[in-house]
C-alpha atoms as a PDB file:
ATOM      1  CA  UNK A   1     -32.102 -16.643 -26.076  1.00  0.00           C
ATOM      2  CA  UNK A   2     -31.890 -19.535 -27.761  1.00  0.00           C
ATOM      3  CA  UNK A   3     -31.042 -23.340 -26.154  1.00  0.00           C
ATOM      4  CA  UNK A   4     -27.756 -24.464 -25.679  1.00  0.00           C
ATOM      5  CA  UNK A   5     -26.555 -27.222 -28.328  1.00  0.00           C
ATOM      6  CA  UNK A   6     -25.623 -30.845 -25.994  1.00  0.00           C
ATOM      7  CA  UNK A   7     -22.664 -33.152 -27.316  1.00  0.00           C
ATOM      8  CA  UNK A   8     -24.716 -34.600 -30.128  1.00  0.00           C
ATOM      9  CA  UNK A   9     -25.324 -31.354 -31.583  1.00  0.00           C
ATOM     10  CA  UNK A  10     -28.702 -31.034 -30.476  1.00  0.00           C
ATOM     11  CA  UNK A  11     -30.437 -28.086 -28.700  1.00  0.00           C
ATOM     12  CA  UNK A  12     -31.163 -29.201 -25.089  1.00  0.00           C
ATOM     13  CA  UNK A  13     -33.298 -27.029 -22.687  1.00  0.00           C
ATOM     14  CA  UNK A  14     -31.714 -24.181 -21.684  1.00  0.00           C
ATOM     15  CA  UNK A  15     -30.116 -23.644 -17.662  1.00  0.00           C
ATOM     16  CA  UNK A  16     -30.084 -20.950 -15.683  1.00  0.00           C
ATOM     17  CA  UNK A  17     -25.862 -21.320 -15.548  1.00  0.00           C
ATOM     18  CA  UNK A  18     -26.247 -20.903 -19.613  1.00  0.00           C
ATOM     19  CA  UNK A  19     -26.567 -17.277 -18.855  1.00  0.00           C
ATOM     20  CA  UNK A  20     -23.883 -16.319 -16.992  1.00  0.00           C
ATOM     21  CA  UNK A  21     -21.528 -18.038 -19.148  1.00  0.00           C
ATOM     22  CA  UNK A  22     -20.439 -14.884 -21.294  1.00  0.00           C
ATOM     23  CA  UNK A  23     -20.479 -12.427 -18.071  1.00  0.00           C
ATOM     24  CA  UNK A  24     -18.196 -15.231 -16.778  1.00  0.00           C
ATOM     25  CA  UNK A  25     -14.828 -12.324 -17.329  1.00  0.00           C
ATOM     26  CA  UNK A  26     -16.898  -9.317 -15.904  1.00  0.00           C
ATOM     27  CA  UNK A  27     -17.539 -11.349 -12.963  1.00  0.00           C
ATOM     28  CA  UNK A  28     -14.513 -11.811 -11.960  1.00  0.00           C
ATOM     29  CA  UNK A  29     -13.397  -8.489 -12.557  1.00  0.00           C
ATOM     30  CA  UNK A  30     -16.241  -7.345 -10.206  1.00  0.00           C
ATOM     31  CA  UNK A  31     -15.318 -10.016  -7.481  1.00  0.00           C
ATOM     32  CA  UNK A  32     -11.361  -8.968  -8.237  1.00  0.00           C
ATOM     33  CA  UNK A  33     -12.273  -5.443  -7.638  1.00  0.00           C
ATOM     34  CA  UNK A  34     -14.683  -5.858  -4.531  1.00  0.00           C
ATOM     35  CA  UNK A  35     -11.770  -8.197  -3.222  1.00  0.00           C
ATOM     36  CA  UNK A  36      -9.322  -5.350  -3.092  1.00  0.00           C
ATOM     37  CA  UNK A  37     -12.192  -3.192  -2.049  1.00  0.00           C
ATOM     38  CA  UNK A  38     -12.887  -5.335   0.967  1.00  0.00           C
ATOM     39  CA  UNK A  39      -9.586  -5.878   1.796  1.00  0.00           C
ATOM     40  CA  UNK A  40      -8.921  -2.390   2.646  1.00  0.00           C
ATOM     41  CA  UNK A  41      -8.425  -2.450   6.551  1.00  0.00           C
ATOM     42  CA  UNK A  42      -9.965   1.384   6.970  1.00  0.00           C
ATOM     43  CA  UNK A  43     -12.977   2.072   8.691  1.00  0.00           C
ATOM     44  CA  UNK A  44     -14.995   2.643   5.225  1.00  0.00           C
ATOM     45  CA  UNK A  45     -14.300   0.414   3.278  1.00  0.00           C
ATOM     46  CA  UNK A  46     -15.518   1.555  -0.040  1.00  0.00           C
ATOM     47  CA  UNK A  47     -14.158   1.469  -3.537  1.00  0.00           C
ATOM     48  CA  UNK A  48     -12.749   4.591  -3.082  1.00  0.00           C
ATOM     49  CA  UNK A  49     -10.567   3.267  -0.211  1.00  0.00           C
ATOM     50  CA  UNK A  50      -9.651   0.137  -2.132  1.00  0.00           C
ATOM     51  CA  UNK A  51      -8.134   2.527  -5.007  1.00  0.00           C
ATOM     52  CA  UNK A  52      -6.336   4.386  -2.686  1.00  0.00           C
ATOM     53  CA  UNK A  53      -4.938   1.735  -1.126  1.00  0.00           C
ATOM     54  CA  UNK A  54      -3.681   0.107  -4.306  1.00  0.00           C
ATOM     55  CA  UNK A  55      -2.650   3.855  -6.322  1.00  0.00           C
ATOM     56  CA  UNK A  56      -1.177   5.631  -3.297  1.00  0.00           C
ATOM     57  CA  UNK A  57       1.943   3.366  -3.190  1.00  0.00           C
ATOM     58  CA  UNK A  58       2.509   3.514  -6.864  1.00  0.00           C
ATOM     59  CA  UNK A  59       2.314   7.395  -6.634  1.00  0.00           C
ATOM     60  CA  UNK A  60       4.923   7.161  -3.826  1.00  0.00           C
ATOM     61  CA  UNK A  61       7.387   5.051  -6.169  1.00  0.00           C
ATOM     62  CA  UNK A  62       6.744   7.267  -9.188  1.00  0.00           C
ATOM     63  CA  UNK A  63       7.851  10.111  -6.644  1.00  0.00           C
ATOM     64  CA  UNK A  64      11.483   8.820  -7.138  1.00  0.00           C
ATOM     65  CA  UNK A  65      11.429   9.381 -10.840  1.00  0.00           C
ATOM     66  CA  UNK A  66       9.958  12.877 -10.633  1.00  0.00           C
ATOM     67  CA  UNK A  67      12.821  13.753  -8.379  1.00  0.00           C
ATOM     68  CA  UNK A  68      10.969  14.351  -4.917  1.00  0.00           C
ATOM     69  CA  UNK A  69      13.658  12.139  -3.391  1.00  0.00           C
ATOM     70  CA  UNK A  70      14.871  13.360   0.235  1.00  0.00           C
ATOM     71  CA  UNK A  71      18.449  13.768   0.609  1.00  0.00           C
ATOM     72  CA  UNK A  72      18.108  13.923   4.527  1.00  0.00           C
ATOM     73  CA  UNK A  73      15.609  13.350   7.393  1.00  0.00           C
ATOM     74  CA  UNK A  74      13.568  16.631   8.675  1.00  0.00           C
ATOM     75  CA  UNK A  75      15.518  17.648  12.175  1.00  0.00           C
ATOM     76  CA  UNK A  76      13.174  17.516  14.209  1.00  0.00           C
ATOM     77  CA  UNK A  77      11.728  13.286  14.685  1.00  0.00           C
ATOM     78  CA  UNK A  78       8.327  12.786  15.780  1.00  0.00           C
ATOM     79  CA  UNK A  79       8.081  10.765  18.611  1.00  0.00           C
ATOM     80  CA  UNK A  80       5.888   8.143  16.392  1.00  0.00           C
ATOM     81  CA  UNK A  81       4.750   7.544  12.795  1.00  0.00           C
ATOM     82  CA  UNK A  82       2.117   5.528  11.183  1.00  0.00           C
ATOM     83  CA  UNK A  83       3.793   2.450   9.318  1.00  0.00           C
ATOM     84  CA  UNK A  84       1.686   0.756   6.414  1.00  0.00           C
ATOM     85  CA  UNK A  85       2.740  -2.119   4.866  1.00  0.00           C
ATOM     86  CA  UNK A  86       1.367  -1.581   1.144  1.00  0.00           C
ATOM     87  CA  UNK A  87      -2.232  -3.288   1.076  1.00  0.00           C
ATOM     88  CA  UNK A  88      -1.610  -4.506   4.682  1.00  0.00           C
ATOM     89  CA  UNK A  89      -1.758  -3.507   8.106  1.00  0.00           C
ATOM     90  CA  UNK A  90      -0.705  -0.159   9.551  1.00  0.00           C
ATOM     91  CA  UNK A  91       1.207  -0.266  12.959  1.00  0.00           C
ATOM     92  CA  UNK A  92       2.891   2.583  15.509  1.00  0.00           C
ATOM     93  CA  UNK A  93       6.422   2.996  14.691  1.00  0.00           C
ATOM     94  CA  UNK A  94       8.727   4.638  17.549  1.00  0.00           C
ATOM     95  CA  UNK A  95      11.038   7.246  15.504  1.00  0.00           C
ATOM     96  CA  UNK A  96      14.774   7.670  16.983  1.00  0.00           C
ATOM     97  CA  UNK A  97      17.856   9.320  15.372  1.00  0.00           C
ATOM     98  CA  UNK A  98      20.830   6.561  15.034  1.00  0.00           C
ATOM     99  CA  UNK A  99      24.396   7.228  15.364  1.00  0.00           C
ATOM    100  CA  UNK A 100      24.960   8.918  11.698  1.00  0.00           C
ATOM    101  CA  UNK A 101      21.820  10.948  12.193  1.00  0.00           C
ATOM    102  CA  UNK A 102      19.030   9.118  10.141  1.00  0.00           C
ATOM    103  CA  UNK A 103      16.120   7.998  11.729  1.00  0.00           C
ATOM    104  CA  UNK A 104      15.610   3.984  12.674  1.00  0.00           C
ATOM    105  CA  UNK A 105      11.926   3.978  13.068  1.00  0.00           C
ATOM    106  CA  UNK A 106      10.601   0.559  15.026  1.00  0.00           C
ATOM    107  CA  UNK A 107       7.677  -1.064  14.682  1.00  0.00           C
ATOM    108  CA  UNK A 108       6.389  -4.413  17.044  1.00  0.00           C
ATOM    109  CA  UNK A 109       4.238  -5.709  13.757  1.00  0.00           C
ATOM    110  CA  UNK A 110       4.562  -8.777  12.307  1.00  0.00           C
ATOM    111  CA  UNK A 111       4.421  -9.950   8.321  1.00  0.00           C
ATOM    112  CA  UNK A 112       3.252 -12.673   7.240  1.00  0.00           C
ATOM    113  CA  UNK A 113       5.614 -15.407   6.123  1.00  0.00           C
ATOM    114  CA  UNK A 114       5.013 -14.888   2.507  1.00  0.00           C
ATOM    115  CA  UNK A 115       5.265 -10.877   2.893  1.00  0.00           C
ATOM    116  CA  UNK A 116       9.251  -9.898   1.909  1.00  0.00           C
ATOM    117  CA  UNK A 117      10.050  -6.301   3.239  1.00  0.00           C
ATOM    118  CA  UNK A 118      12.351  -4.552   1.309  1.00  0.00           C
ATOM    119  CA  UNK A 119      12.646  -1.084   1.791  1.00  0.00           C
ATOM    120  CA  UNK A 120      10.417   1.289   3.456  1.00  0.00           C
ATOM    121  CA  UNK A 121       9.690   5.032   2.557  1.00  0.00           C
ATOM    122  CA  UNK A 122       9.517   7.962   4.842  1.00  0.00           C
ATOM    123  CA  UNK A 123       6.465  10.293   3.352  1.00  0.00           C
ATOM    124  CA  UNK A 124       6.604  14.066   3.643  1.00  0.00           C
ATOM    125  CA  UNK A 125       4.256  16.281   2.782  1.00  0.00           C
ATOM    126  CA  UNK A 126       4.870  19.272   0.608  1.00  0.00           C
ATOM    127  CA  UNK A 127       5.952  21.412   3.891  1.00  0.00           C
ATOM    128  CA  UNK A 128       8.016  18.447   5.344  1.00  0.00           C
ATOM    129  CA  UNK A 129       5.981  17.221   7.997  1.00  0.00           C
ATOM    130  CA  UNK A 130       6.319  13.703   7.953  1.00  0.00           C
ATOM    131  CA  UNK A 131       2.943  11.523   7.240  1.00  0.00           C
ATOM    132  CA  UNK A 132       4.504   8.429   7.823  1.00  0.00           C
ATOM    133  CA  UNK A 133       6.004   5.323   6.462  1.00  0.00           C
ATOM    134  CA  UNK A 134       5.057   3.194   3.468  1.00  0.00           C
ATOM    135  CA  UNK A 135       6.813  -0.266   4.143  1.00  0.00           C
ATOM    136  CA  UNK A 136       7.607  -2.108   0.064  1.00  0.00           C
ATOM    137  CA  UNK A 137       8.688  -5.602  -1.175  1.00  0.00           C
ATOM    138  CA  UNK A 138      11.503  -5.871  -3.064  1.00  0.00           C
ATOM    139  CA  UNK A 139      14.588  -4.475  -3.407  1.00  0.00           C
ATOM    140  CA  UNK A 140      15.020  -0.510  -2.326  1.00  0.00           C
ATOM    141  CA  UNK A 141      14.649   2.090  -5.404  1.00  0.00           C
ATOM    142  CA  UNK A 142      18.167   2.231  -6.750  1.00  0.00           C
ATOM    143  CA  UNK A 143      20.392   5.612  -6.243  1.00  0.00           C
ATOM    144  CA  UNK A 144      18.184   6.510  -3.861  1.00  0.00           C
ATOM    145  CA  UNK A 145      19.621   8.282  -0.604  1.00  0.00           C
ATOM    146  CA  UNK A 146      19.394   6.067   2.884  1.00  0.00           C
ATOM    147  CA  UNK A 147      18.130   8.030   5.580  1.00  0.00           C
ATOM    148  CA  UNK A 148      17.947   5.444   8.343  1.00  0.00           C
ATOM    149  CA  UNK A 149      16.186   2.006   8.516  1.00  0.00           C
ATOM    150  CA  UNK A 150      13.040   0.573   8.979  1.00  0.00           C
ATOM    151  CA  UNK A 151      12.214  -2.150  11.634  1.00  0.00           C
ATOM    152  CA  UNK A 152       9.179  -4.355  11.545  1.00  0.00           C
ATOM    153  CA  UNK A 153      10.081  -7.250  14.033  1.00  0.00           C
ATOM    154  CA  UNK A 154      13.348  -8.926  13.520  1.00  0.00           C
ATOM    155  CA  UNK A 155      13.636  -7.694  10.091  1.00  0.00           C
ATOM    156  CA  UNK A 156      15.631  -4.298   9.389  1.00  0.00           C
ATOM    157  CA  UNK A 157      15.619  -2.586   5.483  1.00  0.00           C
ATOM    158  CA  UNK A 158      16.320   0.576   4.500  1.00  0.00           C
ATOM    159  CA  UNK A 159      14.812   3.858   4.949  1.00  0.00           C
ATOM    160  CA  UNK A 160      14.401   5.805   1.683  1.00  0.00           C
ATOM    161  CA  UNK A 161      12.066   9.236   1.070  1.00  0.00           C
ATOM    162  CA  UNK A 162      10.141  11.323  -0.894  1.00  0.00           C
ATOM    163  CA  UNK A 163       8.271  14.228  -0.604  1.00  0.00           C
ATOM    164  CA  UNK A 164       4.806  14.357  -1.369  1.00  0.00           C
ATOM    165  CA  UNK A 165       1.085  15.897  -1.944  1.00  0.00           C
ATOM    166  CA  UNK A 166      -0.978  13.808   0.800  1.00  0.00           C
ATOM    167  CA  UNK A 167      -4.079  14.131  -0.831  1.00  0.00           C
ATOM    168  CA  UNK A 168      -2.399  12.399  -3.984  1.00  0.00           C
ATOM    169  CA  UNK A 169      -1.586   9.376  -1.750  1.00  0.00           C
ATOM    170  CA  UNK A 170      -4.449   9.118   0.538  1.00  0.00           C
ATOM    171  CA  UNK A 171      -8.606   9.285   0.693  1.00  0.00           C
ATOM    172  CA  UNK A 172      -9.002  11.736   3.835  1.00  0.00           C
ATOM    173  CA  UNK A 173     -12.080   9.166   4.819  1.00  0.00           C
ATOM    174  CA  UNK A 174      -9.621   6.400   4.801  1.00  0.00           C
ATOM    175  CA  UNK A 175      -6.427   7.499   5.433  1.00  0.00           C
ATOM    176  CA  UNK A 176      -3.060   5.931   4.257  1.00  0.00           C
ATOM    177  CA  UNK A 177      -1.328   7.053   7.817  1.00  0.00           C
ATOM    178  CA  UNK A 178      -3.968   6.951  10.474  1.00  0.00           C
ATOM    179  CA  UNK A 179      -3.672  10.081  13.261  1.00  0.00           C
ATOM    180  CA  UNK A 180      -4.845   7.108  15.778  1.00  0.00           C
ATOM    181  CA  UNK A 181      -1.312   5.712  15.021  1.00  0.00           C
ATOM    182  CA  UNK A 182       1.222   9.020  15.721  1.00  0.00           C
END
């Protein structure tokens, strides 16, 4: 390699930080990725986990355009669900039906202040047993059907659904919808 020109136009000696300068991108695409990769809350914590924490929600939301939208709630309500916020914290949600027969499914978690729930979205899997509850930002996917509402402290959003594949959503070693949380 040769030295870096100075100011004047003259080589100088060359530095160790000379080096890194064109990698400069690709490390922060590495430090991006091990970011989301660390972030993941599950047990493992591997890159595998981080993707499936960032893909499984989109895969959810493309569920709406493919037409795996529920129309109604299964009849019979779990006691409890797992509810994930996307790329945040998972918490016990207490399932009830509500007066018009959806589901209002509770949660005592807290967002943070910059977090804006939406909508959430019931998951079934392909035999309608429900996985749990993917909590969005934003507003709710339109024309889709409410089935009940979502509760996560003080705030209250709609309940959407779609059924679902769970191994397109979810790394079994790292799991979308803990068991430790039904």
């Amino acid at each position: 390699m040769l030295p870096a020109a100075g100011r004047s136009g003259q080589a100088r000696p060359w530095r160790t930080r000379d080096k890194f300068q064109p990698m400069r991108p690709a490390l922060l695409l590495l430090l991006g990725a091990t970011a989301a990769t660390g972030a993941c809350s599950r047990p493992n914590g591997s890159a595998s986990c981080g993707i499936a924490s960032l893909t499984g929600p989109l895969v959810v939301k493309e569920s709406f355009a493919r037409g795996n939208v529920l129309t109604n709630v299964p009849d019979f309500a779990p006691g409890h669900l797992p509810v994930r916020l996307v790329a945040g914290p998972a918490w016990r949600g207490t399932v009830a039906k509500d007066s018009t027969g959806g589901w209002r499914i509770t949660t005592e978690g807290t967002v943070s202040r910059t977090a804006h729930v939406g909508y959430g979205v019931l998951v079934l899997d392909t035999q309608d047993a429900p996985l749990g509850v993917l909590a969005f930002d934003g507003r709710a996917v339109p024309g889709a059907i409410r089935l009940g509402s979502l509760v996560i402290a003080d705030t209250v959003v709609p309940l959407l659904g779609v059924r679902i594949a769970a191994p397109s959503i979810q790394d079994p070693r790292c799991p979308v919808f803990p068991d430790s949380l039904r």
